[in-house]
Each structure stands twice: as C-alpha cells, then as structure tokens.
C-alpha atoms as a PDB file:
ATOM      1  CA  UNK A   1      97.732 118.871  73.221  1.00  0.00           C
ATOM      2  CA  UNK A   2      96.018 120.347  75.968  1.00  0.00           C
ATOM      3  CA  UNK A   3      96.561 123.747  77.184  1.00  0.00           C
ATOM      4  CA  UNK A   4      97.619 122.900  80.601  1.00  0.00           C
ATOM      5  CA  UNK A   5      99.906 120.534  79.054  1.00  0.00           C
ATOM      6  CA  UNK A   6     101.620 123.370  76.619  1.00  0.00           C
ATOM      7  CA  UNK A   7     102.296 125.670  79.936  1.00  0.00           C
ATOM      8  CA  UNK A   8     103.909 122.251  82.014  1.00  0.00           C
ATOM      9  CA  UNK A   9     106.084 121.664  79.139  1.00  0.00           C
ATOM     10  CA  UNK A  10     107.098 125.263  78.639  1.00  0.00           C
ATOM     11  CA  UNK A  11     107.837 125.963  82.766  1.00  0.00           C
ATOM     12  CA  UNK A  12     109.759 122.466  82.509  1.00  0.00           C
ATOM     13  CA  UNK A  13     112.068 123.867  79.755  1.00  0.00           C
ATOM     14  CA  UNK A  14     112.239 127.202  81.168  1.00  0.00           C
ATOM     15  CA  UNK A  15     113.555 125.778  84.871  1.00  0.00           C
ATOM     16  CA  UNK A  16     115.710 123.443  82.877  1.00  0.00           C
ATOM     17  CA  UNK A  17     117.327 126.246  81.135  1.00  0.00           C
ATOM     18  CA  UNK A  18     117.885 128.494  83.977  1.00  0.00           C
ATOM     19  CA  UNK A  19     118.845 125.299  85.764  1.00  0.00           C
ATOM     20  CA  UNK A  20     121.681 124.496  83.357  1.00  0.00           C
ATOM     21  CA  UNK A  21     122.711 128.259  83.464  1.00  0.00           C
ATOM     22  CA  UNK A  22     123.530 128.112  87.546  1.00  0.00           C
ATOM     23  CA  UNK A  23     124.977 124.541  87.305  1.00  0.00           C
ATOM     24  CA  UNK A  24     127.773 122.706  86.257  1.00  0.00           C
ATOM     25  CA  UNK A  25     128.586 118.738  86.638  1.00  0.00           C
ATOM     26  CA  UNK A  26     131.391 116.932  85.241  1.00  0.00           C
ATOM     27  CA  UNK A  27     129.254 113.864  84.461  1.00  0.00           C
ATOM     28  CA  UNK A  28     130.314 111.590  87.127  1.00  0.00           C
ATOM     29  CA  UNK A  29     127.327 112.428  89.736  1.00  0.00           C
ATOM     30  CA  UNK A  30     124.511 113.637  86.884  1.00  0.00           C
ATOM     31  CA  UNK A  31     121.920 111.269  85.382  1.00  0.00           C
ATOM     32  CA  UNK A  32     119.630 113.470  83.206  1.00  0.00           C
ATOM     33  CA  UNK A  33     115.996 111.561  82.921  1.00  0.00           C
ATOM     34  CA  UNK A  34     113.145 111.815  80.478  1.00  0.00           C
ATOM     35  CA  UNK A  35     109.650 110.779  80.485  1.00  0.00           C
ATOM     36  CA  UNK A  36     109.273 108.644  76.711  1.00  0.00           C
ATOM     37  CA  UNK A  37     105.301 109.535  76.665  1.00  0.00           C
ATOM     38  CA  UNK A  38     106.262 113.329  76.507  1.00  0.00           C
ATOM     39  CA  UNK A  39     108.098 113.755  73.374  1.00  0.00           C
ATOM     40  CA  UNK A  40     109.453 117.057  74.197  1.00  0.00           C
ATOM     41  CA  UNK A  41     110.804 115.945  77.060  1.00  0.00           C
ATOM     42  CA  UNK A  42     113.797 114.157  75.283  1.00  0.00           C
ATOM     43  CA  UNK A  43     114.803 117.272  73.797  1.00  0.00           C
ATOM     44  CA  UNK A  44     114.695 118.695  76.925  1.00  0.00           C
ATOM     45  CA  UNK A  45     116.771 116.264  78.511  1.00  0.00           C
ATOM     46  CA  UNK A  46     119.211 116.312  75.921  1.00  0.00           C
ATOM     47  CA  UNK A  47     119.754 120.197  76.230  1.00  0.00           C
ATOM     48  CA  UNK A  48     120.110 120.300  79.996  1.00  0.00           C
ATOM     49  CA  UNK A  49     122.797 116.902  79.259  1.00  0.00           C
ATOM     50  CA  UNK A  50     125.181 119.342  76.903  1.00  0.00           C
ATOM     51  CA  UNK A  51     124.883 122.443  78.690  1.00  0.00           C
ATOM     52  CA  UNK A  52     126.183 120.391  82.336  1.00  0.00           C
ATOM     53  CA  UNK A  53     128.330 118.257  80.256  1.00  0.00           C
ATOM     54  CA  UNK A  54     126.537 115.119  81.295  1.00  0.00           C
ATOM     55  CA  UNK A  55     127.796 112.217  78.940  1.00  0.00           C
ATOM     56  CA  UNK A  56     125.695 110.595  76.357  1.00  0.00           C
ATOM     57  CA  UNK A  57     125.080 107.423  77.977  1.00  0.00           C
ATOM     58  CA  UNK A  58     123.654 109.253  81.433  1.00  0.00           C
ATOM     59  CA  UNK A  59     120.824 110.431  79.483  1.00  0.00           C
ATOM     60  CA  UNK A  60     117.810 107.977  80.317  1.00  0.00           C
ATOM     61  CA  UNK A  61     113.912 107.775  79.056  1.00  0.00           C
ATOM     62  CA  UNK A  62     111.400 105.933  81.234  1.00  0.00           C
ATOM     63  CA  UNK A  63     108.142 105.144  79.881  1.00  0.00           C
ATOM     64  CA  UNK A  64     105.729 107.287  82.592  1.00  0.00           C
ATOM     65  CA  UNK A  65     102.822 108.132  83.648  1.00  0.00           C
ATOM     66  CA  UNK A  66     101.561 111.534  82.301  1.00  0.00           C
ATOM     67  CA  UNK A  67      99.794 112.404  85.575  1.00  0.00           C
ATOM     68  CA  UNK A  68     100.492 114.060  88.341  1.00  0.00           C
ATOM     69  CA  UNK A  69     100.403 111.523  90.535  1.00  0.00           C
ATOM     70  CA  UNK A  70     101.925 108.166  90.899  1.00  0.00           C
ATOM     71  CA  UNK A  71     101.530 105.186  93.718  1.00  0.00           C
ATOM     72  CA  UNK A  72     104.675 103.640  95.447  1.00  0.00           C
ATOM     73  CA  UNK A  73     103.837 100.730  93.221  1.00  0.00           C
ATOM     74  CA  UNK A  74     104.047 102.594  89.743  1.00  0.00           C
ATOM     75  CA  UNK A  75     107.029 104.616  91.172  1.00  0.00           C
ATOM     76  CA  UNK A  76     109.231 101.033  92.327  1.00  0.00           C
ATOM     77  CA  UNK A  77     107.945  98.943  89.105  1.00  0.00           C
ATOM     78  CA  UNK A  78     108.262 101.398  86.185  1.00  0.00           C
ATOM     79  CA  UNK A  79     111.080 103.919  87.745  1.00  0.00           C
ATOM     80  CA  UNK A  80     113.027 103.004  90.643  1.00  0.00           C
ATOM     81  CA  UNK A  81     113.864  99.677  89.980  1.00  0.00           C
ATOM     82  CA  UNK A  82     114.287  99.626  86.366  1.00  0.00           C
ATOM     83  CA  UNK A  83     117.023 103.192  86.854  1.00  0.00           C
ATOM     84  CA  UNK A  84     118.794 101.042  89.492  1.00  0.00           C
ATOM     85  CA  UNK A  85     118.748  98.082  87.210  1.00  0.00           C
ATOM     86  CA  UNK A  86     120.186 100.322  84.224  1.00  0.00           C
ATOM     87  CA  UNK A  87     122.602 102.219  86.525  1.00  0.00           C
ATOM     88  CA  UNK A  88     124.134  99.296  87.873  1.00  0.00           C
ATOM     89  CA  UNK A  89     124.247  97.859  84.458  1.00  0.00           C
ATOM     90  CA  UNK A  90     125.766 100.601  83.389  1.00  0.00           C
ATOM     91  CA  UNK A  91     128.218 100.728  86.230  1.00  0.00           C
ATOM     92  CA  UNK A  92     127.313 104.316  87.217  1.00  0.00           C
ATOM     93  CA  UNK A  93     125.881 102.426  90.420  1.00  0.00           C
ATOM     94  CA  UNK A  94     127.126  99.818  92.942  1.00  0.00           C
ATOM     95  CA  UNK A  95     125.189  97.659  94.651  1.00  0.00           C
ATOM     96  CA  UNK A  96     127.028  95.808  97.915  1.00  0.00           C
ATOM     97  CA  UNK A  97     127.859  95.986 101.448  1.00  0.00           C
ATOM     98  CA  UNK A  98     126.941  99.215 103.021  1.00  0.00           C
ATOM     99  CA  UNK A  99     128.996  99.854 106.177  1.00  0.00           C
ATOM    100  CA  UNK A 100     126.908 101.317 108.680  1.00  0.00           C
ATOM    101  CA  UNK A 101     128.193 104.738 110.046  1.00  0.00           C
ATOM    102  CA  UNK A 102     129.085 104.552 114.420  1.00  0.00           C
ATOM    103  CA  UNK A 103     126.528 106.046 116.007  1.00  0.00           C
ATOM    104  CA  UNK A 104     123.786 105.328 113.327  1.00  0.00           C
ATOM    105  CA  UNK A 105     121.077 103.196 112.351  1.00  0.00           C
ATOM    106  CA  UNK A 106     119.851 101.453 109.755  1.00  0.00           C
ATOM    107  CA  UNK A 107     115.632 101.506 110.529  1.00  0.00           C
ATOM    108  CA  UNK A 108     113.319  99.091 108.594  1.00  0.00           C
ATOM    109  CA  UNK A 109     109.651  98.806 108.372  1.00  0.00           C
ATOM    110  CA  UNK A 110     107.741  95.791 109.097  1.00  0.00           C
ATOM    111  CA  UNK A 111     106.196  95.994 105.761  1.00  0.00           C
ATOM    112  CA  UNK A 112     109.494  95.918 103.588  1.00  0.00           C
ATOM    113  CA  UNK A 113     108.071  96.401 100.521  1.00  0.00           C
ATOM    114  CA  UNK A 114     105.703  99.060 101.328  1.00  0.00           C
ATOM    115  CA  UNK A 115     107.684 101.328 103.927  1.00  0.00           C
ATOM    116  CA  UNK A 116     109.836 104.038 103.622  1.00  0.00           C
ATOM    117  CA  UNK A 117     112.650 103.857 105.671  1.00  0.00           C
ATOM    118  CA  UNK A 118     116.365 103.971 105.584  1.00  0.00           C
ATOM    119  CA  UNK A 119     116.345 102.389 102.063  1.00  0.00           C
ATOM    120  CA  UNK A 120     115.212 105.672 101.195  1.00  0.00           C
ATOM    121  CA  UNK A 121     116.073 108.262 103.733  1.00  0.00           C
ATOM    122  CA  UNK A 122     119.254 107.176 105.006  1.00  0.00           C
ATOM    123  CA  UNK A 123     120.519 106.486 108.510  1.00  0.00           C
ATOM    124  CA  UNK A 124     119.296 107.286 111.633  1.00  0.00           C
ATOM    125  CA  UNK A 125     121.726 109.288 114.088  1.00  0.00           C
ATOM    126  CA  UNK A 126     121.136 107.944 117.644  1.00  0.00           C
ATOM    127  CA  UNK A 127     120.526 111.159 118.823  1.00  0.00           C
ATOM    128  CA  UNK A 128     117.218 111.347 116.588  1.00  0.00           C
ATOM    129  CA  UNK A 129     115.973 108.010 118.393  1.00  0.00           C
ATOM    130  CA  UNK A 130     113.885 108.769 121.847  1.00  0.00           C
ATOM    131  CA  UNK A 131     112.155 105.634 122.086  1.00  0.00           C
ATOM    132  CA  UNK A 132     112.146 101.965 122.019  1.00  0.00           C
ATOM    133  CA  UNK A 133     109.500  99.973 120.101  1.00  0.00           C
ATOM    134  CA  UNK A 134     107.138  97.962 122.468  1.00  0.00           C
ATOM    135  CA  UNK A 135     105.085  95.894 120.336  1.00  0.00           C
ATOM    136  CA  UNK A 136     103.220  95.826 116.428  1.00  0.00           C
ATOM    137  CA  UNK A 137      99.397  97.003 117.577  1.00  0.00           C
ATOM    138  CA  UNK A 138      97.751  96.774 114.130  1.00  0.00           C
ATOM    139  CA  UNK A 139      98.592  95.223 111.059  1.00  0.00           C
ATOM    140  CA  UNK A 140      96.303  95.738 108.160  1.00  0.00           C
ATOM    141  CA  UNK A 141      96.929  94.142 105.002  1.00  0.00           C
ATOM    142  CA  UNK A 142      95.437  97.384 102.626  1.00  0.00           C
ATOM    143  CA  UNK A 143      96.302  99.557  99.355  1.00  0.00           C
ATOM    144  CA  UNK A 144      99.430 101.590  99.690  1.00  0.00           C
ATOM    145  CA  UNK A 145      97.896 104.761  99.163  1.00  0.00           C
ATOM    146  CA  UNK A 146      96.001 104.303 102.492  1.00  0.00           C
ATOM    147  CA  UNK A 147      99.570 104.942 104.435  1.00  0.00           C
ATOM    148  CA  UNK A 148     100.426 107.791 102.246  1.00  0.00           C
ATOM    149  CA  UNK A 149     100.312 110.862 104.500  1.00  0.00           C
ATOM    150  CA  UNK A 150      96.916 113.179 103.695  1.00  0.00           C
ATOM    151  CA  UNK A 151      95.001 110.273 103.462  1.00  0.00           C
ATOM    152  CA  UNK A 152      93.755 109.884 107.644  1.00  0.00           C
ATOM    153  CA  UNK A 153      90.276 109.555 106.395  1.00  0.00           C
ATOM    154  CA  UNK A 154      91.120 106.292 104.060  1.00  0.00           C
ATOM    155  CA  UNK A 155      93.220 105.171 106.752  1.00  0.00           C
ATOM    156  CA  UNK A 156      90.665 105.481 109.572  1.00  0.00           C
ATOM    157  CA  UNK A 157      88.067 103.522 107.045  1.00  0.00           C
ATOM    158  CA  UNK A 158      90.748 101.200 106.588  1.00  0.00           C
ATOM    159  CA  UNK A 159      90.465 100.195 110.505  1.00  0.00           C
ATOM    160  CA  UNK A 160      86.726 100.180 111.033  1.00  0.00           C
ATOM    161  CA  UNK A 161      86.826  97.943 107.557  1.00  0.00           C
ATOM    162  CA  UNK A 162      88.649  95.426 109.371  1.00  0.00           C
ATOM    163  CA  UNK A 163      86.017  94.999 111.647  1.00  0.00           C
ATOM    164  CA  UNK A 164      84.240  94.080 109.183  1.00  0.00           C
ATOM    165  CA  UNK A 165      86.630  91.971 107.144  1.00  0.00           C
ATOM    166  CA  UNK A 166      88.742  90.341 109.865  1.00  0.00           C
ATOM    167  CA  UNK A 167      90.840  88.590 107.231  1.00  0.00           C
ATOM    168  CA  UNK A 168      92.192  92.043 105.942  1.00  0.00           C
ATOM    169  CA  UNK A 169      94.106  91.980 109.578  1.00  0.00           C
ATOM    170  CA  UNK A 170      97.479  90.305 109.956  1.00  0.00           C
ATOM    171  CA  UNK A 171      96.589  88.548 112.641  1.00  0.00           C
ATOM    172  CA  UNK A 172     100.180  87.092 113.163  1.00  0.00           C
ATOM    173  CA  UNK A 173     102.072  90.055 113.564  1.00  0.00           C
ATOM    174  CA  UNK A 174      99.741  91.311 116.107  1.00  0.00           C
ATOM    175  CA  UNK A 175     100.851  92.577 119.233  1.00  0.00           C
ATOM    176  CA  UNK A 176     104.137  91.113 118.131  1.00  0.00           C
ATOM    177  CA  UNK A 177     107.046  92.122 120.485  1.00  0.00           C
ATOM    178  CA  UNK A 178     110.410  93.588 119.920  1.00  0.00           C
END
C-alpha cells in the first residue's frame, strides 16, 4: 500500500468519525456506501452505519474505481444505476410519476444520456429562466469528457476536428428549432 493511499484512508476514517460524532439519522434517509476494492473501507462504513443507527441492510459496497477520477460513463454504469437498481429493490427508493411543482420546470438536454439536467439537479424555478431557446447550432457526436467543464481546450479541438471528420457532426439536429 502506497503512502498516499495510507493518509486517504486515514483522513476518510478520521472525517467519518467526527462525522458520526455531529450526526444522527434514524435510518430512514441514510444509505452508508463502500468502495469493495478498498478493504478498509467496509469497516469504515460499517462504523459510521452503528454510530448513526443506519440499519444493516442500508449498508452498500460498489466495486470502484480506486482513482480519483471517474467519467459520467463509469459513474452511471458501475454506481448510479446499479444503487438505484438496489434501492428500489430494496424499497428504500420509488421510482414513478413525479408531479411537477407550479411554477417549475423540468429541463432536459438534447443528449439524454450524456447531459446533466433536471434528472440530476432538480427543477427549474421560472424565475431562474431569462431566455427562450432559438435553435441546436452544433451537435458533435464526441467523448463525454470533452463537455466536462475545465476541458475548453478538448472541446475547442473537438470543433475544428469536425472539420475534419464531418461525420463526427450530427448533421440532423443541426440548426434544429424549438
């Protein structure tokens, strides 16, 4: 084991304690989570679950990555979907209708699967809306990471490349309007 990897594990135990100290949950609203490829994060876990009184069967391991970093893709695949898959199992979490709130939005990317929007962030209050969409301008069909923000210099490469490679361009939803 690394050294860096000794210090993250100890900070990670030392936050969860003092975590656990400030905070109690009955259960109902607390899943405790656990990353399998770090044993002593189960222990971890496990400690934080009895000292908030989090039931047994909130207590979840996910096999992942190691690294600091992880793309949309590895976060949906091997996190997101399989916790909302277990939860729902589980019946800790409902899938359904969702009623809309008056005076709200519910905004959507044009790129479902790779936008954040209010699947993630919730809805929009109208007052946070100043303008009306006019038409799609560009449509690129590129890696995710390209749209992550930080990245202006893969994005900007990602627009002269598709003047060299006019297939990466989706030519259909061009200049699409709303």
């Amino acid at each position: 084991m690394t050294g860096m990897k000794k210090i993250w594990i100890r900070i990670t135990i030392f936050i969860f304690t003092l975590a656990s100290i400030f905070a109690y949950a009955g259960g109902d609203e607390v899943v405790v989570i656990y990353n399998t490829r770090v044993p002593a994060s189960e222990d971890v876990a496990k400690h934080y679950a009895k000292v908030r009184h989090v039931p047994q069967n909130q207590i979840y391991g996910f096999s992942l990555t190691a690294n600091e970093e992880m793309s949309r893709d590895e976060f949906r695949n091997s996190f997101q979907m399989p916790l909302a898959r277990r939860l729902e199992y589980d019946g800790l979490w409902k899938f359904g209708p969702v009623k809309i709130p008056a005076g709200e939005y519910f905004m959507m990317g044009d790129n479902r699967n790779n936008s954040y929007d209010s699947r993630f962030w919730g809805f929009v209050p109208r007052s946070n809306i100043v303008g009306t969409p006019l038409l799609i301008y560009m449509s690129i069909d590129a890696p995710e990471q390209v749209w992550e923000p930080g990245h202006i210099g893969m994005r900007f490469a990602t627009y002269l490349n598709a003047l060299i490679h006019p297939r990466d361009v989706r030519w259909r939803r061009l200049f699409h309007t709303f």
